[in-house]
N, C-alpha and C. Protein backbone atom coordinates (compact mmCIF):
# COMPACT_ATOMS: atom_id res chain seq x y z
N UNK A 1 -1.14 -3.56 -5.74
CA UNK A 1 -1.41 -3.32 -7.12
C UNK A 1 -1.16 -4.55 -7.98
N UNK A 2 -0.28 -5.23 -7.68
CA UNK A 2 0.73 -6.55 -8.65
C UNK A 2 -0.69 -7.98 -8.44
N UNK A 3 -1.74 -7.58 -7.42
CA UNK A 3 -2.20 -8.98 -6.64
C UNK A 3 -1.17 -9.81 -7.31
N UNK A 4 -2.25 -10.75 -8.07
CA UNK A 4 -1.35 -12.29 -8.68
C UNK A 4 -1.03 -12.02 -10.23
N UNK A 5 -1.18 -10.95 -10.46
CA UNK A 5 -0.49 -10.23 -11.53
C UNK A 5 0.77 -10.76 -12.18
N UNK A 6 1.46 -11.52 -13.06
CA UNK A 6 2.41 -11.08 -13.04
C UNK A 6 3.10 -9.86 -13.55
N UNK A 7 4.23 -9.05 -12.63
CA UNK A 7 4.48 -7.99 -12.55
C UNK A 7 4.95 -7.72 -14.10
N UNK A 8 4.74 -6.49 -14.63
CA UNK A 8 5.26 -6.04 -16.00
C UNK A 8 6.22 -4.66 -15.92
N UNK A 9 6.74 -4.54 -16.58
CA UNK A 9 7.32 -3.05 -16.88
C UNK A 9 7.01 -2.63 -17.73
N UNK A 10 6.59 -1.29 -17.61
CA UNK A 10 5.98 -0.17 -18.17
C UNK A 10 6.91 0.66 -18.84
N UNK A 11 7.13 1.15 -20.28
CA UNK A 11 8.02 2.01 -20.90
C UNK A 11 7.18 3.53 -20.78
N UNK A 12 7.89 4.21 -19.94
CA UNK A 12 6.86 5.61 -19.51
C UNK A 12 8.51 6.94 -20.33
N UNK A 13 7.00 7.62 -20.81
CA UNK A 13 8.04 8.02 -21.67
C UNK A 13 8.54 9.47 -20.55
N UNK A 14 9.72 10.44 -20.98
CA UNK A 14 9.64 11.48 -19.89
C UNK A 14 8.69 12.01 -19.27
N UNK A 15 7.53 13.04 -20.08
CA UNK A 15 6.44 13.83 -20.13
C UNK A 15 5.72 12.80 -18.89
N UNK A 16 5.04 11.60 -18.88
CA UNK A 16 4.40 10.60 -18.35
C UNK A 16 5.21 10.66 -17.04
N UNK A 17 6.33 10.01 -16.89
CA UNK A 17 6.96 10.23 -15.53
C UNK A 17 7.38 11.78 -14.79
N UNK A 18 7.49 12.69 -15.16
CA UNK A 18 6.90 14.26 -15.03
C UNK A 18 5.74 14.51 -14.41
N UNK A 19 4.96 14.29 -15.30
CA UNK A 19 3.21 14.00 -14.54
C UNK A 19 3.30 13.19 -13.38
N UNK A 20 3.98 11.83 -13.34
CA UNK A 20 4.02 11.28 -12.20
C UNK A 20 3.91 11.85 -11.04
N UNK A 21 5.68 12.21 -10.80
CA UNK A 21 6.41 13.13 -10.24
C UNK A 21 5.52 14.29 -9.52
N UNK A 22 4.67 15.01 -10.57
CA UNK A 22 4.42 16.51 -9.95
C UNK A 22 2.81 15.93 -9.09
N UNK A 23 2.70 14.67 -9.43
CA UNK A 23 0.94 14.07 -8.47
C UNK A 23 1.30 13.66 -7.43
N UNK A 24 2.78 13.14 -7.44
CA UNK A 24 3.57 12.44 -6.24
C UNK A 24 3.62 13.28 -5.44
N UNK A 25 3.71 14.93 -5.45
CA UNK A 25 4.60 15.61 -4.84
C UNK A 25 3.23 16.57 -4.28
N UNK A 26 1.95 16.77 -5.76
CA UNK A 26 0.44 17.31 -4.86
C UNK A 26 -0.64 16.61 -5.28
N UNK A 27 -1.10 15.45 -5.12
CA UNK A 27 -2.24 15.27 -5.77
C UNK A 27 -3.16 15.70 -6.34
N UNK A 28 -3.19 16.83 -5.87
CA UNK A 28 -4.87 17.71 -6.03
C UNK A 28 -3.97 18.81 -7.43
N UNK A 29 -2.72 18.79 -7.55
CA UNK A 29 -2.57 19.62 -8.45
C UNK A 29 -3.41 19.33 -10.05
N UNK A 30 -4.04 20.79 -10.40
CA UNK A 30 -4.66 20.86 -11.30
C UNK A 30 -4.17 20.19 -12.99
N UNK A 31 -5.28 19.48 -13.80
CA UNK A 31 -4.53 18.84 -14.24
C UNK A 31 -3.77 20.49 -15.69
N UNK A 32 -4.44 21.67 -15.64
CA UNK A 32 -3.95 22.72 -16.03
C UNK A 32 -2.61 23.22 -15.80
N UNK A 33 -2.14 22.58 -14.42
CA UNK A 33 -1.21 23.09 -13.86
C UNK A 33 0.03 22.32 -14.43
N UNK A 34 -0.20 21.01 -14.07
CA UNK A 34 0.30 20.35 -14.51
C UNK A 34 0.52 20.11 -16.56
N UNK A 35 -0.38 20.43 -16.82
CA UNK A 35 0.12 21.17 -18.35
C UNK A 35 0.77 22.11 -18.86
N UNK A 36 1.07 22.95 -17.93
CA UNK A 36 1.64 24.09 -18.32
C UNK A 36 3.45 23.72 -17.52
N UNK A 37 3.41 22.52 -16.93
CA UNK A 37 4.65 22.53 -16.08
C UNK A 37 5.04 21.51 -17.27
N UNK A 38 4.37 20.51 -17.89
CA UNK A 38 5.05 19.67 -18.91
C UNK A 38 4.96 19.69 -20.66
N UNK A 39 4.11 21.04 -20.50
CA UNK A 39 4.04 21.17 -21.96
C UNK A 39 3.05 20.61 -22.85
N UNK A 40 1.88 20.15 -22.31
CA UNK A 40 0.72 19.69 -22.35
C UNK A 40 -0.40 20.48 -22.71
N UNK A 41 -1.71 20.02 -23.06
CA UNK A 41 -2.81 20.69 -23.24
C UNK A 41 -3.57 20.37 -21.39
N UNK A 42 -4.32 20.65 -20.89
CA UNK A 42 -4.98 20.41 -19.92
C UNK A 42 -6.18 18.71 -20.16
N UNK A 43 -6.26 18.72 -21.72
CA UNK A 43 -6.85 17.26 -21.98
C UNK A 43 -5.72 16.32 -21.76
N UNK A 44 -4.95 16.91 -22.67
CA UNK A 44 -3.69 15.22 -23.05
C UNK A 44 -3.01 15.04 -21.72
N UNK A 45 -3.19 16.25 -20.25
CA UNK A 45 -3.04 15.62 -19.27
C UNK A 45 -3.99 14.33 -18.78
N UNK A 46 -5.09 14.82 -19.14
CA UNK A 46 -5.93 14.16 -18.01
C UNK A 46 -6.06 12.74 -19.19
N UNK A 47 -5.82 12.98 -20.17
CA UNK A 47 -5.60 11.25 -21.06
C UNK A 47 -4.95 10.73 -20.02
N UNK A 48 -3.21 11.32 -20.27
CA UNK A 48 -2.25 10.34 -19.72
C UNK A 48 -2.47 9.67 -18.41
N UNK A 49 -3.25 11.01 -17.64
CA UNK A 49 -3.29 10.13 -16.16
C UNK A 49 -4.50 9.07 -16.17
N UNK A 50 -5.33 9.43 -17.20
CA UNK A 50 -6.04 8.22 -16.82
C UNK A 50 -5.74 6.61 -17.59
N UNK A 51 -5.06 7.08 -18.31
CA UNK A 51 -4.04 5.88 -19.33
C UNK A 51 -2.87 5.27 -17.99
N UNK A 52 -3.03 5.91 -17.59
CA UNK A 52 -1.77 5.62 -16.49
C UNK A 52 -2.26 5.29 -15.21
N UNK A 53 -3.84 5.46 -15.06
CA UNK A 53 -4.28 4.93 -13.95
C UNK A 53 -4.78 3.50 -14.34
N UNK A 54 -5.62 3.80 -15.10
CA UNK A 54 -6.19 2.18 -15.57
C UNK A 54 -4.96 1.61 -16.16
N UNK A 55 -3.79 1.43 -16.28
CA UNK A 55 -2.73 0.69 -17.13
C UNK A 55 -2.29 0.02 -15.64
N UNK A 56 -2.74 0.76 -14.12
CA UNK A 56 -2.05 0.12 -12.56
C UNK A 56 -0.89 0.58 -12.21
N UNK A 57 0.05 1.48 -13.54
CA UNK A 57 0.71 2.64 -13.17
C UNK A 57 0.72 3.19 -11.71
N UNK A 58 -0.64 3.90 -11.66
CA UNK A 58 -0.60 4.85 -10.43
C UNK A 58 -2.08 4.55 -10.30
N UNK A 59 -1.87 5.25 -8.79
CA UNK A 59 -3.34 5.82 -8.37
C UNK A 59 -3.06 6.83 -7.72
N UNK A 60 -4.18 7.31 -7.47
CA UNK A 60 -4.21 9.21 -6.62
C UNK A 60 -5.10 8.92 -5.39
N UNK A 61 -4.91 9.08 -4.90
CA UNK A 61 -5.58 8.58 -3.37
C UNK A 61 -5.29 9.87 -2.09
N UNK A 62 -6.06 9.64 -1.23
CA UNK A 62 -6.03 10.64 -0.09
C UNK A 62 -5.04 9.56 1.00
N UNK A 63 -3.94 10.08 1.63
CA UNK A 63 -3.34 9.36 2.38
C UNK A 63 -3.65 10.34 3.95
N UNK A 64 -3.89 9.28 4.82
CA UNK A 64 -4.48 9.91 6.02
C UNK A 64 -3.75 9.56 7.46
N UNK A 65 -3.40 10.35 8.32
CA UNK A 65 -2.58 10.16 9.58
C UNK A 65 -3.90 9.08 10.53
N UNK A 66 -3.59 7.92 10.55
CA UNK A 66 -4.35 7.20 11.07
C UNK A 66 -4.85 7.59 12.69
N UNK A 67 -3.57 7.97 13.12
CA UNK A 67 -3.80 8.42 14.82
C UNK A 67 -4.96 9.47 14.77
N UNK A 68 -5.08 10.63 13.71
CA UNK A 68 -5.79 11.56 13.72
C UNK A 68 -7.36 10.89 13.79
N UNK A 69 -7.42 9.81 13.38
CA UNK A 69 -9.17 9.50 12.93
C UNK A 69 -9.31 8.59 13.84
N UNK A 70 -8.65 8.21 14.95
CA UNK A 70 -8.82 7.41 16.23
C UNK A 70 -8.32 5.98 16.27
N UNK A 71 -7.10 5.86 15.09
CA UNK A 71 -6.70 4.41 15.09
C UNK A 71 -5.15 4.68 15.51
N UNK A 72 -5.36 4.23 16.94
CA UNK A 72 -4.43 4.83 18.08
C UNK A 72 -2.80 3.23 17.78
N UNK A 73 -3.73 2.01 17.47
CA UNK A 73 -2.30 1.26 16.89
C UNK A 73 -1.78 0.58 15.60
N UNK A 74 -0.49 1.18 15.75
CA UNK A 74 0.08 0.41 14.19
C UNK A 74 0.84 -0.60 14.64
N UNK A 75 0.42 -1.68 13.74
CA UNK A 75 1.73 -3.09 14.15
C UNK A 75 2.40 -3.66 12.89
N UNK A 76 3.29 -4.00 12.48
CA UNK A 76 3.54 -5.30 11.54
C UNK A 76 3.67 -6.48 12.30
N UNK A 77 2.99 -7.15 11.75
CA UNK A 77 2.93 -9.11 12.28
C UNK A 77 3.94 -9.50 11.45
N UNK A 78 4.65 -10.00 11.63
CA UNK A 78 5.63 -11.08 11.21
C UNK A 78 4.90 -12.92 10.75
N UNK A 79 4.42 -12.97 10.24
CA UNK A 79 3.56 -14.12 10.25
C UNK A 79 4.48 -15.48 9.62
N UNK A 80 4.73 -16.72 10.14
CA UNK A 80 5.22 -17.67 9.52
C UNK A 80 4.14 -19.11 9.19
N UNK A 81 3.98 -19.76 7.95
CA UNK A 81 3.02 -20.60 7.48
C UNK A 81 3.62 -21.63 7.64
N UNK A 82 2.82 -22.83 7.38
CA UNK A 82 3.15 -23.78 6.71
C UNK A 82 2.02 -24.11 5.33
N UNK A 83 2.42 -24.14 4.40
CA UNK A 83 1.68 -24.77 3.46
C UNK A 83 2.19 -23.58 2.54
N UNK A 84 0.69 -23.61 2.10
CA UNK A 84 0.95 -22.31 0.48
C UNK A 84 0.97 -21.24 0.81
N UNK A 85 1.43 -20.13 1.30
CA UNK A 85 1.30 -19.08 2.06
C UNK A 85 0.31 -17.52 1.12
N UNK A 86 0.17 -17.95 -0.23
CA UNK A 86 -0.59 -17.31 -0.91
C UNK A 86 -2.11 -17.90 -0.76
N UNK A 87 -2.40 -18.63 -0.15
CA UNK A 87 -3.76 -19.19 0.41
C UNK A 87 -3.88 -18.62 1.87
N UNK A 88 -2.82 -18.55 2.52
CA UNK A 88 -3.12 -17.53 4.02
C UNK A 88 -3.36 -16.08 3.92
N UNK A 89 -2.38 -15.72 2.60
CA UNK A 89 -2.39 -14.43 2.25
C UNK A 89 -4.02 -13.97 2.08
N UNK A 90 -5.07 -14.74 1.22
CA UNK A 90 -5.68 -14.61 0.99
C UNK A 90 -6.71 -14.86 2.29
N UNK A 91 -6.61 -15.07 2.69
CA UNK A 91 -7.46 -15.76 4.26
C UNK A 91 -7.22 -13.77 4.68
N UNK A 92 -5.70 -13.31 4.72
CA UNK A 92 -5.53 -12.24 5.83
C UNK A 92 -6.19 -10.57 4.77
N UNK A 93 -6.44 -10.80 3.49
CA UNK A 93 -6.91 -10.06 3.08
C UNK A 93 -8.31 -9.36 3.26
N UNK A 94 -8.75 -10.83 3.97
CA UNK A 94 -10.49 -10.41 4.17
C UNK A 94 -10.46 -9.82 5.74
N UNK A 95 -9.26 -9.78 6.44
CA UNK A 95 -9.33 -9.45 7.62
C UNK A 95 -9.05 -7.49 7.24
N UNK A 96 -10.79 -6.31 7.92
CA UNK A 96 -10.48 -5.03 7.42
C UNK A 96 -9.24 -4.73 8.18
N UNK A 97 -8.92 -4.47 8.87
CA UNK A 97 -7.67 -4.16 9.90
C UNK A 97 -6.34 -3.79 8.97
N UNK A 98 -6.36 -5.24 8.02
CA UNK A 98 -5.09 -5.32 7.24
C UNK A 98 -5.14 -4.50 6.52
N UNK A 99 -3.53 -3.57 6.60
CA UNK A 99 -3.66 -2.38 5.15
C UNK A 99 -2.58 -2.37 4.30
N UNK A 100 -1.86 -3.65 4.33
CA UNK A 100 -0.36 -3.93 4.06
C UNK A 100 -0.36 -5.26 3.99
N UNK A 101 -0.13 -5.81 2.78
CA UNK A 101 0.19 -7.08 2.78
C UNK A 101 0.98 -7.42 2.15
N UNK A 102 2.29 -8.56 2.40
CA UNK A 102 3.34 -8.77 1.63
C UNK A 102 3.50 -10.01 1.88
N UNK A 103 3.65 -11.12 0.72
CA UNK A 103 4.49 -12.31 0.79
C UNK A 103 6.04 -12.30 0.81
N UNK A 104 7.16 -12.71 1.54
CA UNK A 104 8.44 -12.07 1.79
C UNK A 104 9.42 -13.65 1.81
N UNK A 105 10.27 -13.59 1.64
CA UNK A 105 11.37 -13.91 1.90
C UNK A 105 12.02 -13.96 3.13
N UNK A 106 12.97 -15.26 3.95
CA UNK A 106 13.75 -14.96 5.10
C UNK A 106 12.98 -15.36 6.43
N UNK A 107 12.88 -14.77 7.51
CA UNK A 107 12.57 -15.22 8.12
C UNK A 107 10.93 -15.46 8.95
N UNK A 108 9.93 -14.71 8.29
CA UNK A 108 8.89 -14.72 8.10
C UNK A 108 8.24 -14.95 6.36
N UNK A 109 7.31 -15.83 6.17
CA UNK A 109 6.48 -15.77 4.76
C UNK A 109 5.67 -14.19 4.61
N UNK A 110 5.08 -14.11 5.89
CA UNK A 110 4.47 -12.77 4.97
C UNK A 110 4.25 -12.10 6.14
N UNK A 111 3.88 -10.54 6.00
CA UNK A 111 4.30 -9.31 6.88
C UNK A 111 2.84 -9.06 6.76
N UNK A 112 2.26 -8.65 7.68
CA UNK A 112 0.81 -7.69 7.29
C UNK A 112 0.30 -6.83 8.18
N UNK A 113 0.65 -5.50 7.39
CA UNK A 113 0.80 -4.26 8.88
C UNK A 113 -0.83 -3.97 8.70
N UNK A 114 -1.15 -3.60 10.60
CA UNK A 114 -2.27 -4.08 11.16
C UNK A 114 -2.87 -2.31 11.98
N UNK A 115 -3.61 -1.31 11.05
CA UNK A 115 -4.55 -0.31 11.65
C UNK A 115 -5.47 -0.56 12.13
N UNK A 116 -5.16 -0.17 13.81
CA UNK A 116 -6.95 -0.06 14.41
C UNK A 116 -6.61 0.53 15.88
N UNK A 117 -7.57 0.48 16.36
CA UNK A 117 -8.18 1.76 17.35
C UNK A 117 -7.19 1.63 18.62
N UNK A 118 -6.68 0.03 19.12
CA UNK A 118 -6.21 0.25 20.58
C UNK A 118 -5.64 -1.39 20.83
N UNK A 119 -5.03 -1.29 21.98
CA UNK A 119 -4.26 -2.67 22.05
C UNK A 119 -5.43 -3.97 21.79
N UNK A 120 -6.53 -3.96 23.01
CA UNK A 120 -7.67 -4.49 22.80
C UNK A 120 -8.00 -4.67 21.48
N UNK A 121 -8.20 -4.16 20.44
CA UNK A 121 -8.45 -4.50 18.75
C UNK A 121 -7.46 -5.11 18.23
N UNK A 122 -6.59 -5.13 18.48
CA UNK A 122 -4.76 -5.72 18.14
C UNK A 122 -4.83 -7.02 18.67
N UNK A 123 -5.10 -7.23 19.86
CA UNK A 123 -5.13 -8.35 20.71
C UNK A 123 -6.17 -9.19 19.93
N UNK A 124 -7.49 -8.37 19.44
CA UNK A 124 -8.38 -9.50 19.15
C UNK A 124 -8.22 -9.69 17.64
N UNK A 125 -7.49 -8.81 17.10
CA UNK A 125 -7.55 -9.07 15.76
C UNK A 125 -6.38 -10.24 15.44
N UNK A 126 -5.05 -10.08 16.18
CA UNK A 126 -4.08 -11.31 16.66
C UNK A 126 -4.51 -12.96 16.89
N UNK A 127 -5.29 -13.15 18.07
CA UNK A 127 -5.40 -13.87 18.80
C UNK A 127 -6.88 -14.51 17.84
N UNK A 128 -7.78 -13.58 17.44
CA UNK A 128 -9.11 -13.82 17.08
C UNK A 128 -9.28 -13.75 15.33
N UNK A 129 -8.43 -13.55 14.93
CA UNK A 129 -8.60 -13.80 13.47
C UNK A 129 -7.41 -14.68 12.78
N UNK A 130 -5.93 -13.69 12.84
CA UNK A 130 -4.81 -14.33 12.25
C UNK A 130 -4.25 -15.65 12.78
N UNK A 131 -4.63 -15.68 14.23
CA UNK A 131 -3.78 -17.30 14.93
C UNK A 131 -4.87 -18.45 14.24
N UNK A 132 -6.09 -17.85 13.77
CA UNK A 132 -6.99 -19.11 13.60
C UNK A 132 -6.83 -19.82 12.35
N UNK A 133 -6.08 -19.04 11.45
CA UNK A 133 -6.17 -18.91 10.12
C UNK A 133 -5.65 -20.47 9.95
N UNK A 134 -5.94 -21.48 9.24
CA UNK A 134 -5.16 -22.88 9.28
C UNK A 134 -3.66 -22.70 8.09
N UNK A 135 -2.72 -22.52 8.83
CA UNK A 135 -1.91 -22.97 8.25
C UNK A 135 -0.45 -21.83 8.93
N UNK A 136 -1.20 -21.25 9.79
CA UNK A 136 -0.17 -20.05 10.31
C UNK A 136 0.26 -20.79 11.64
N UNK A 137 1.57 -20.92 11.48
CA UNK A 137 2.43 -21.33 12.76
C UNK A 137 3.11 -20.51 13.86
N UNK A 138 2.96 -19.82 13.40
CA UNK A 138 3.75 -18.31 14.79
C UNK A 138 3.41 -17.01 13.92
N UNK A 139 3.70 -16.26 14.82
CA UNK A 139 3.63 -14.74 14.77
C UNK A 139 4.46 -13.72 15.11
N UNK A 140 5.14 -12.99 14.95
CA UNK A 140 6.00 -11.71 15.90
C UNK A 140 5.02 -10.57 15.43
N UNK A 141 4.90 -9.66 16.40
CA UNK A 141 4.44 -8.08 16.71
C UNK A 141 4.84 -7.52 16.79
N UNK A 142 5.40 -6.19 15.96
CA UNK A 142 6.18 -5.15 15.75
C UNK A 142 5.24 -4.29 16.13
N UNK A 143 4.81 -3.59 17.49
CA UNK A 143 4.17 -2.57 17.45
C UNK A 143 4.64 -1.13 17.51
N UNK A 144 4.13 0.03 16.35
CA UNK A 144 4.93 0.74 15.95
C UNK A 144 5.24 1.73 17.36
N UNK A 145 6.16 2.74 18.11
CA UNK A 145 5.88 3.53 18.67
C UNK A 145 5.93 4.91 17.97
N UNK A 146 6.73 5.06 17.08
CA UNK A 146 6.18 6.50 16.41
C UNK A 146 6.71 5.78 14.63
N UNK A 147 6.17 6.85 14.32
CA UNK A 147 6.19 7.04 12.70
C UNK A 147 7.22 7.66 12.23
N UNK A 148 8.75 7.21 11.64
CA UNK A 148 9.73 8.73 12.12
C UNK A 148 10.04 9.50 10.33
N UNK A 149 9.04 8.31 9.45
CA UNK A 149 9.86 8.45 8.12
C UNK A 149 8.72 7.80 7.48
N UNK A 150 7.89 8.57 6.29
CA UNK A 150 7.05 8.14 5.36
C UNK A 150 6.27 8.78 4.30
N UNK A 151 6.64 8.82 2.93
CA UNK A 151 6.47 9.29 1.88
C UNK A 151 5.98 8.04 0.84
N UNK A 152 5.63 9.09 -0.25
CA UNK A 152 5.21 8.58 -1.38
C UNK A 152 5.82 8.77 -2.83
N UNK A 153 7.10 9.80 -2.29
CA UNK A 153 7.44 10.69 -3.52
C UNK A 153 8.74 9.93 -4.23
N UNK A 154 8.79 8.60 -4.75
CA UNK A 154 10.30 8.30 -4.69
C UNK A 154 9.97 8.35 -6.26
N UNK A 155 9.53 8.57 -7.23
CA UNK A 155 9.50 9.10 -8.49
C UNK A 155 9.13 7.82 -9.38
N UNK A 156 10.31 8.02 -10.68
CA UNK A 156 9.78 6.71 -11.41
C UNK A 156 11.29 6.27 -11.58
N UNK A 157 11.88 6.91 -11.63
CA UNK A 157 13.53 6.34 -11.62
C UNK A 157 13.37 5.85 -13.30
């Protein structure tokens, strides 16, 4: 959401983080429903959320069990650069595979967790896209074996 953004803070008033909260918890909940849980009209919901979508606030999205639709591996790469590592970043964005990208701190520059079908796609997406990239010096492979912990619901605090 942040791309090269620089990051801002948002003053969200209760009602707004409420709405958050209850999309966090069903997406599909009605935005009626959700008016009547915050004291709203069924419009001045669907303002806020869309004031709150286009503001980069939020988005509402379908989140999907990847194994279910035949993308049998998850990995994080550990990736280490040399040079500008927001110029590799950008190199690993055009790669579809990538669904996670982070510039980081410590002992890797940037992390970029890697969906697709089977070791063979991993291998070539490794070996055949990210090692070529000019400026990437090593790699580690975290390949996931299960999923034990993953949500969306941590609120607005």
């Amino acid at each position: 959401m942040a791309d090269s953004k620089k990051a801002r803070r948002h003053s969200l008033d209760d009602v707004s983080k409420k709405i958050i909260r209850l999309l966090q918890r069903d997406g599909r909940m009605s935005y009626a429903e959700i008016g009547k849980r915050v004291g709203l009209s069924e419009a001045a919901v669907r303002q806020r959320v869309g004031k709150l979508t286009d503001a980069g606030i939020m988005q509402i999205v379908a989140v999907t069990d990847p194994s279910q639709l035949g993308f049998h591996r998850q990995a994080m790469i550990g990736i280490r650069v040399q040079g500008d590592a927001r110029d590799i970043a950008a190199a690993l964005k055009e790669i579809e595979q990538v669904d996670y990208l982070v510039l980081t701190t410590g002992r890797f520059d940037i992390l970029a967790e890697i969906v697709c079908a089977d070791d063979a796609e991993l291998r070539e997406i490794l070996h055949g896209s990210i090692r070529t990239i000019q400026g990437v010096i090593d790699t580690e492979t975290f390949t996931y074996l299960s999923i034990e912990k993953e949500h969306y619901d941590w609120g607005t605090r």
